[in-house]
Protein backbone atom coordinates (compact mmCIF):
# COMPACT_ATOMS: atom_id res chain seq x y z
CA UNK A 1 -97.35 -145.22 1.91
CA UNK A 2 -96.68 -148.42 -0.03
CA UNK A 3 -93.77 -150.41 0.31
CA UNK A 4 -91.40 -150.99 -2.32
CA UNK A 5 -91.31 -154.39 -4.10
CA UNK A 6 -88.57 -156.70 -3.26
CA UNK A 7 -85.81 -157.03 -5.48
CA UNK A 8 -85.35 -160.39 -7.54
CA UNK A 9 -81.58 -161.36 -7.67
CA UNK A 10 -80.44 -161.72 -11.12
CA UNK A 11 -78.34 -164.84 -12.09
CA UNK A 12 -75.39 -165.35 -14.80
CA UNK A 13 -73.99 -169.08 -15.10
CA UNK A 14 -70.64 -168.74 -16.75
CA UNK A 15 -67.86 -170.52 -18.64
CA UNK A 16 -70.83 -172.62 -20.20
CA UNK A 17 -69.38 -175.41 -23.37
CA UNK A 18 -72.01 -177.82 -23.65
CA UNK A 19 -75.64 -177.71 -24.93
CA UNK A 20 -76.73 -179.92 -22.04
CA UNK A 21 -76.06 -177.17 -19.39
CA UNK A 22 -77.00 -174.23 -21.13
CA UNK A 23 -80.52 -176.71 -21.55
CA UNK A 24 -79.96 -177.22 -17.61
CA UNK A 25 -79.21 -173.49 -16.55
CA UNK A 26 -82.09 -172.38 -18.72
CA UNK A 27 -84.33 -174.82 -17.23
CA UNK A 28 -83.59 -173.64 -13.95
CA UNK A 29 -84.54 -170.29 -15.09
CA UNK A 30 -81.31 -168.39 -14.91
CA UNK A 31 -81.25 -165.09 -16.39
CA UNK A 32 -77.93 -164.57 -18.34
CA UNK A 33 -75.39 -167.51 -19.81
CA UNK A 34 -71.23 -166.81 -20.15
CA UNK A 35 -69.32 -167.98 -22.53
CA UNK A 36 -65.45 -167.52 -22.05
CA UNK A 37 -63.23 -166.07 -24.36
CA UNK A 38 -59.91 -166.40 -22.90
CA UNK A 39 -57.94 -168.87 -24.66
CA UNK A 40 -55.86 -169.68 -21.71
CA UNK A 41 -59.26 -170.74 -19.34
CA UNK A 42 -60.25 -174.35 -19.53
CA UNK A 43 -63.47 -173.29 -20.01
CA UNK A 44 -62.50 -171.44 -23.15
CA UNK A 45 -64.66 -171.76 -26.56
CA UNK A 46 -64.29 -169.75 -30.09
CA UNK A 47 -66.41 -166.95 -30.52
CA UNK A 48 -68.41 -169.74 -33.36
CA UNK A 49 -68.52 -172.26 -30.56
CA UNK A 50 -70.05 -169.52 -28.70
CA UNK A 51 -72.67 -168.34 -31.05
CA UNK A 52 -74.10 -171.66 -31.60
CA UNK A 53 -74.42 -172.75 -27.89
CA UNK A 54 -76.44 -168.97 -27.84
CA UNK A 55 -78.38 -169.92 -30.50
CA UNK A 56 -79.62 -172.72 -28.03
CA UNK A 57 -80.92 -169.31 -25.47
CA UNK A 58 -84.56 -168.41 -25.38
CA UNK A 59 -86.22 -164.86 -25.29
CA UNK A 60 -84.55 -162.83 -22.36
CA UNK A 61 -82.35 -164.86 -21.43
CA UNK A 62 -79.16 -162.91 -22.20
CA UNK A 63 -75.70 -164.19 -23.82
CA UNK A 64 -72.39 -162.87 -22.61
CA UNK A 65 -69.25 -162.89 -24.32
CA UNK A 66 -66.30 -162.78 -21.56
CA UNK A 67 -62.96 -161.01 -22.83
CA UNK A 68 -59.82 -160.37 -21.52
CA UNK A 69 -57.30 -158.31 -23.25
CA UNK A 70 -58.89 -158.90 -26.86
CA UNK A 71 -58.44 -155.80 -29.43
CA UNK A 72 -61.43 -153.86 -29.95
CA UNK A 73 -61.69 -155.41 -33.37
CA UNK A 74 -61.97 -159.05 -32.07
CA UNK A 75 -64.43 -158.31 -29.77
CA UNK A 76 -66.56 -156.52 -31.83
CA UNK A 77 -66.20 -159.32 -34.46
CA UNK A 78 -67.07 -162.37 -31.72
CA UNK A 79 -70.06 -159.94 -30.57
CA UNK A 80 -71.01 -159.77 -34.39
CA UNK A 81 -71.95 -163.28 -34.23
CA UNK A 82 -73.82 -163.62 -30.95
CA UNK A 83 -77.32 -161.17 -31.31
CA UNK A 84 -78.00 -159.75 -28.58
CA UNK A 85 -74.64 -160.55 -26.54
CA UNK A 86 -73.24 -158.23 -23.58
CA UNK A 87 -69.31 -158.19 -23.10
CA UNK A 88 -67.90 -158.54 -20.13
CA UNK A 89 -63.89 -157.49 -19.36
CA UNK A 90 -61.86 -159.24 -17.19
CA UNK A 91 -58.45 -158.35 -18.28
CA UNK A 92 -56.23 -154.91 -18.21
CA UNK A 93 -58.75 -153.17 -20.22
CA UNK A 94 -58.99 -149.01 -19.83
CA UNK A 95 -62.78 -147.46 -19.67
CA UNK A 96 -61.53 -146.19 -23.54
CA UNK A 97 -61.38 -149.72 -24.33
CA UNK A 98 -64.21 -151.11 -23.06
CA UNK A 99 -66.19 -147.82 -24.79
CA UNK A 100 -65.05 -148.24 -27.93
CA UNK A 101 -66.20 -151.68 -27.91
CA UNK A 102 -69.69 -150.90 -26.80
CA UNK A 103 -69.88 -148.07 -29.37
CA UNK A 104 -68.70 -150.11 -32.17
CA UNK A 105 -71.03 -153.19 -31.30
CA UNK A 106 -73.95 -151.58 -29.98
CA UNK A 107 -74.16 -153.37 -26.72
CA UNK A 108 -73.94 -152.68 -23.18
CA UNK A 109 -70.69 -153.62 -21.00
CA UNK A 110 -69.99 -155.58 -17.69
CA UNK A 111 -66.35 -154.64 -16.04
CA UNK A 112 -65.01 -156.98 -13.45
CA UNK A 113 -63.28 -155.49 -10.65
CA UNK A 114 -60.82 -157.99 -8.64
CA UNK A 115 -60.53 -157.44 -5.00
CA UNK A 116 -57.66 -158.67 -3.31
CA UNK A 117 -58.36 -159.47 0.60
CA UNK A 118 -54.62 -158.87 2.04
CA UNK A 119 -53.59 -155.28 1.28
CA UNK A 120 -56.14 -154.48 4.03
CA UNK A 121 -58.03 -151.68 1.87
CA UNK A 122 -54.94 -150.55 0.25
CA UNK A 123 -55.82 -152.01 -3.01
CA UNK A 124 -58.73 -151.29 -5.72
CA UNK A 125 -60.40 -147.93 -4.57
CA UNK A 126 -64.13 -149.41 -5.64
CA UNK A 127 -65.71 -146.05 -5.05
CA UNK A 128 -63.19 -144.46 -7.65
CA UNK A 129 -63.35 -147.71 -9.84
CA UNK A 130 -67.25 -146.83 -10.73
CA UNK A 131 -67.03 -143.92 -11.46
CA UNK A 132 -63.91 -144.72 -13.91
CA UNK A 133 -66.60 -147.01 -15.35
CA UNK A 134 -69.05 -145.10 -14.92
CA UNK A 135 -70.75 -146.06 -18.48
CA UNK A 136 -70.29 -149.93 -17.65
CA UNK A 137 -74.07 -151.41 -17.13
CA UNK A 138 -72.18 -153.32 -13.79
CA UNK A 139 -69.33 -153.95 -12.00
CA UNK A 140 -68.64 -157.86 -11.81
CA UNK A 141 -66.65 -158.06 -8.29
CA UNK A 142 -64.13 -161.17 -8.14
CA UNK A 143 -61.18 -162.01 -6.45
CA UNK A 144 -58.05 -161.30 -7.08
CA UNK A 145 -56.01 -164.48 -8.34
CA UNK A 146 -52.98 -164.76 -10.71
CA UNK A 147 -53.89 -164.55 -14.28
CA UNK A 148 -56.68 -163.83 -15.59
CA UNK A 149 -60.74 -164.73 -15.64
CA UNK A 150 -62.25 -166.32 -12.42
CA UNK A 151 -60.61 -168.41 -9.92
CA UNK A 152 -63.40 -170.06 -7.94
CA UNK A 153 -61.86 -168.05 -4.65
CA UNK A 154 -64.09 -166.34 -2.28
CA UNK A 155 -63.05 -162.58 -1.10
CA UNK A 156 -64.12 -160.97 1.93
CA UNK A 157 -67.06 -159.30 1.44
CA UNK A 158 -67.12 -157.09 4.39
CA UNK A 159 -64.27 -155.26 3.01
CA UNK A 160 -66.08 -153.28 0.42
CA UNK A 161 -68.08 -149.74 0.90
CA UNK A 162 -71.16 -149.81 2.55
CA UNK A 163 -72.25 -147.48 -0.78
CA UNK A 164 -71.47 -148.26 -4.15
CA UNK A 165 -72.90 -145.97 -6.86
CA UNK A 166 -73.47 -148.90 -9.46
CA UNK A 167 -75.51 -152.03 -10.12
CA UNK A 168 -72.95 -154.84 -8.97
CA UNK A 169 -72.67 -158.33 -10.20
CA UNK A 170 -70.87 -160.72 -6.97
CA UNK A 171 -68.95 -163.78 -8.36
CA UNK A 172 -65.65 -165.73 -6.98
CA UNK A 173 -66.32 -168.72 -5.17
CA UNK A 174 -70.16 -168.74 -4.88
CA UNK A 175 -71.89 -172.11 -4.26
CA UNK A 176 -75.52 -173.12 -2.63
CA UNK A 177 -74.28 -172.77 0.68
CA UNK A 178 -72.99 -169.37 0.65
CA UNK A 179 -74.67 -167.28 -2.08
CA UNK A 180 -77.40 -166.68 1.02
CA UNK A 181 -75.13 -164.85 2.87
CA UNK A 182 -73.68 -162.80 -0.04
CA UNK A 183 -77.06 -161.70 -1.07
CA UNK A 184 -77.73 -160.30 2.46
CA UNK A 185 -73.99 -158.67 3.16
CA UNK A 186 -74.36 -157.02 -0.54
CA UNK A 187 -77.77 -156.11 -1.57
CA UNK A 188 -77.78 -153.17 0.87
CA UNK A 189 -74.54 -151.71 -0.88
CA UNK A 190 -75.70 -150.99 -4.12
CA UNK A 191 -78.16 -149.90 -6.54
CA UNK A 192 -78.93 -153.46 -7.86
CA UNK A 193 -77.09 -157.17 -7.38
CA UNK A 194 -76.68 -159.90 -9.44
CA UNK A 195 -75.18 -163.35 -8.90
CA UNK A 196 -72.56 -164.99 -11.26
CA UNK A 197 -71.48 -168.44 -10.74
CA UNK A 198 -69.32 -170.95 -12.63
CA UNK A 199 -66.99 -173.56 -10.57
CA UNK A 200 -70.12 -173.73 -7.92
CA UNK A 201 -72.19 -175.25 -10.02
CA UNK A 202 -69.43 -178.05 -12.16
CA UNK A 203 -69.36 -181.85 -11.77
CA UNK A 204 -67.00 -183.23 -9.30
CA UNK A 205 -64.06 -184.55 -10.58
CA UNK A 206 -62.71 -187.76 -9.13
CA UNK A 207 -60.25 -186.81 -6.32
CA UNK A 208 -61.35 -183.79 -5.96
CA UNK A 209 -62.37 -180.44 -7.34
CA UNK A 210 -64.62 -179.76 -10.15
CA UNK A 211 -64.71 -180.59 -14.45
CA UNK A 212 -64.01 -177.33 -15.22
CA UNK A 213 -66.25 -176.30 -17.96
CA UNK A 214 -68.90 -179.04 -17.14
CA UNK A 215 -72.01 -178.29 -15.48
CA UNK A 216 -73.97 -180.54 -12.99
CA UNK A 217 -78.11 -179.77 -13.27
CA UNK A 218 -78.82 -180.70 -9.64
CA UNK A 219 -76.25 -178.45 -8.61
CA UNK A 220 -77.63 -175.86 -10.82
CA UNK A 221 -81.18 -176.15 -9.47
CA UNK A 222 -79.66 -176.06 -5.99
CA UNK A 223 -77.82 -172.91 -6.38
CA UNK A 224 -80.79 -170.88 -7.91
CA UNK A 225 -82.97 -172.01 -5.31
CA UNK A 226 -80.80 -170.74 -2.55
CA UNK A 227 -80.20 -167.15 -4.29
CA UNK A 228 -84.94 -167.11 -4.18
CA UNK A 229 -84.78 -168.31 -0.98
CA UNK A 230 -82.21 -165.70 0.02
CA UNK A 231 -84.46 -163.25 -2.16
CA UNK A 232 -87.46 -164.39 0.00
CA UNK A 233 -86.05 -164.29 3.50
CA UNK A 234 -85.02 -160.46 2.82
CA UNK A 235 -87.77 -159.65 1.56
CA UNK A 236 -89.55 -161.09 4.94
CA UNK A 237 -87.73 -158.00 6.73
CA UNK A 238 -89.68 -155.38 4.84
């Protein structure tokens, strides 16, 4: 009886504005690029802005177009100029919404679920949440933070099921030191995971924190080679 093959985790870089990092995050050999929407994110650009930095993309690697509470007509519209774009929804948007948008457009869908650590379990039902989204390609899991789009915070993984019906996409707070241990506490919950990063992989900022919107290369390199090495180590156990 053969084994199956080991499972390569997929990686998304988001909130991406400069042709220098989507150069460096391609380089790397990332598999999907996010470009944010959301006027109110410092990593916003225009849907234009957008489709040029995606013109920049080679074959398969894939463009997403992150949204959060745009009408169905502006999304379709900004996914109009990006071929082969996914959309992503990280606002208040109903399973209606985000299916009339992939109907209209033609493309699939990634919904973003935001777990919040202190109601104890009392919060987002992720069980019930895919199969509400049933016809979403993933569910993007982040934290839970005031407004809207990613906050850079880490939730506690051990808090969702040990069986999720859907391929899932783990974001909020990854960097090269812990993406290891989110691979190995995830993969076995699922039917696929995936890896988004964005404030784990920005410049420093003097004083502290990160240039939000500005990528660093090294830290780029550093963060995919942790999610193969991860990839390699589990597939050591099989």
């Amino acid at each position: 009886m053969s084994t199956p093959a080991p499972q390569r985790t997929r990686i998304k870089i988001c909130g991406l504005t400069r042709e220098a990092d989507v150069h460096a995050a391609v380089a790397a050999g990332v598999d999907a690029i996010g470009f944010v929407l959301y006027a109110a994110s410092p990593r916003a650009v225009t849907p234009a802005r957008a489709a040029d930095l995606a013109r920049l993309l080679p074959p398969f690697v894939t463009p997403v177009l992150l949204f959060v509470n745009h009408s169905t007509e502006d999304a379709v519209a900004a996914l109009a100029l990006v071929p082969g774009a996914w959309a992503q929804f990280h606002g208040d948007e109903t399973a209606a919404h985000c299916m009339a948008v992939a109907r209209q457009s033609g493309r699939p869908f990634i919904r973003a679920a935001r777990i919040d650590d202190s109601t104890a379990g009392e919060g987002l039902d992720l069980l019930e949440y895919a199969q509400h989204y049933s016809e979403a390609q993933a569910l993007l899991l982040d934290a839970h933070v005031a407004g809207y789009g990613g906050g850079g915070k880490v939730f506690n993984w051990s808090l969702l099921p040990p069986n999720v019906d859907a391929h899932l996409v783990l974001s909020g707070g990854l960097d090269s030191a812990n993406v290891g241990n989110g691979i190995a506490l995830l993969r076995p919950r699922c039917r696929t995971l995936a890896i988004d990063v964005s404030s784990g992989v920005e410049a420093d900022a003097l004083g502290g924190g990160t240039l939000k919107g500005i990528k660093d290369p090294a830290k780029i390199h550093q963060f995919v080679a942790a999610v193969r090495a991860a990839d390699h180590h589990l597939a050591g156990k099989h």
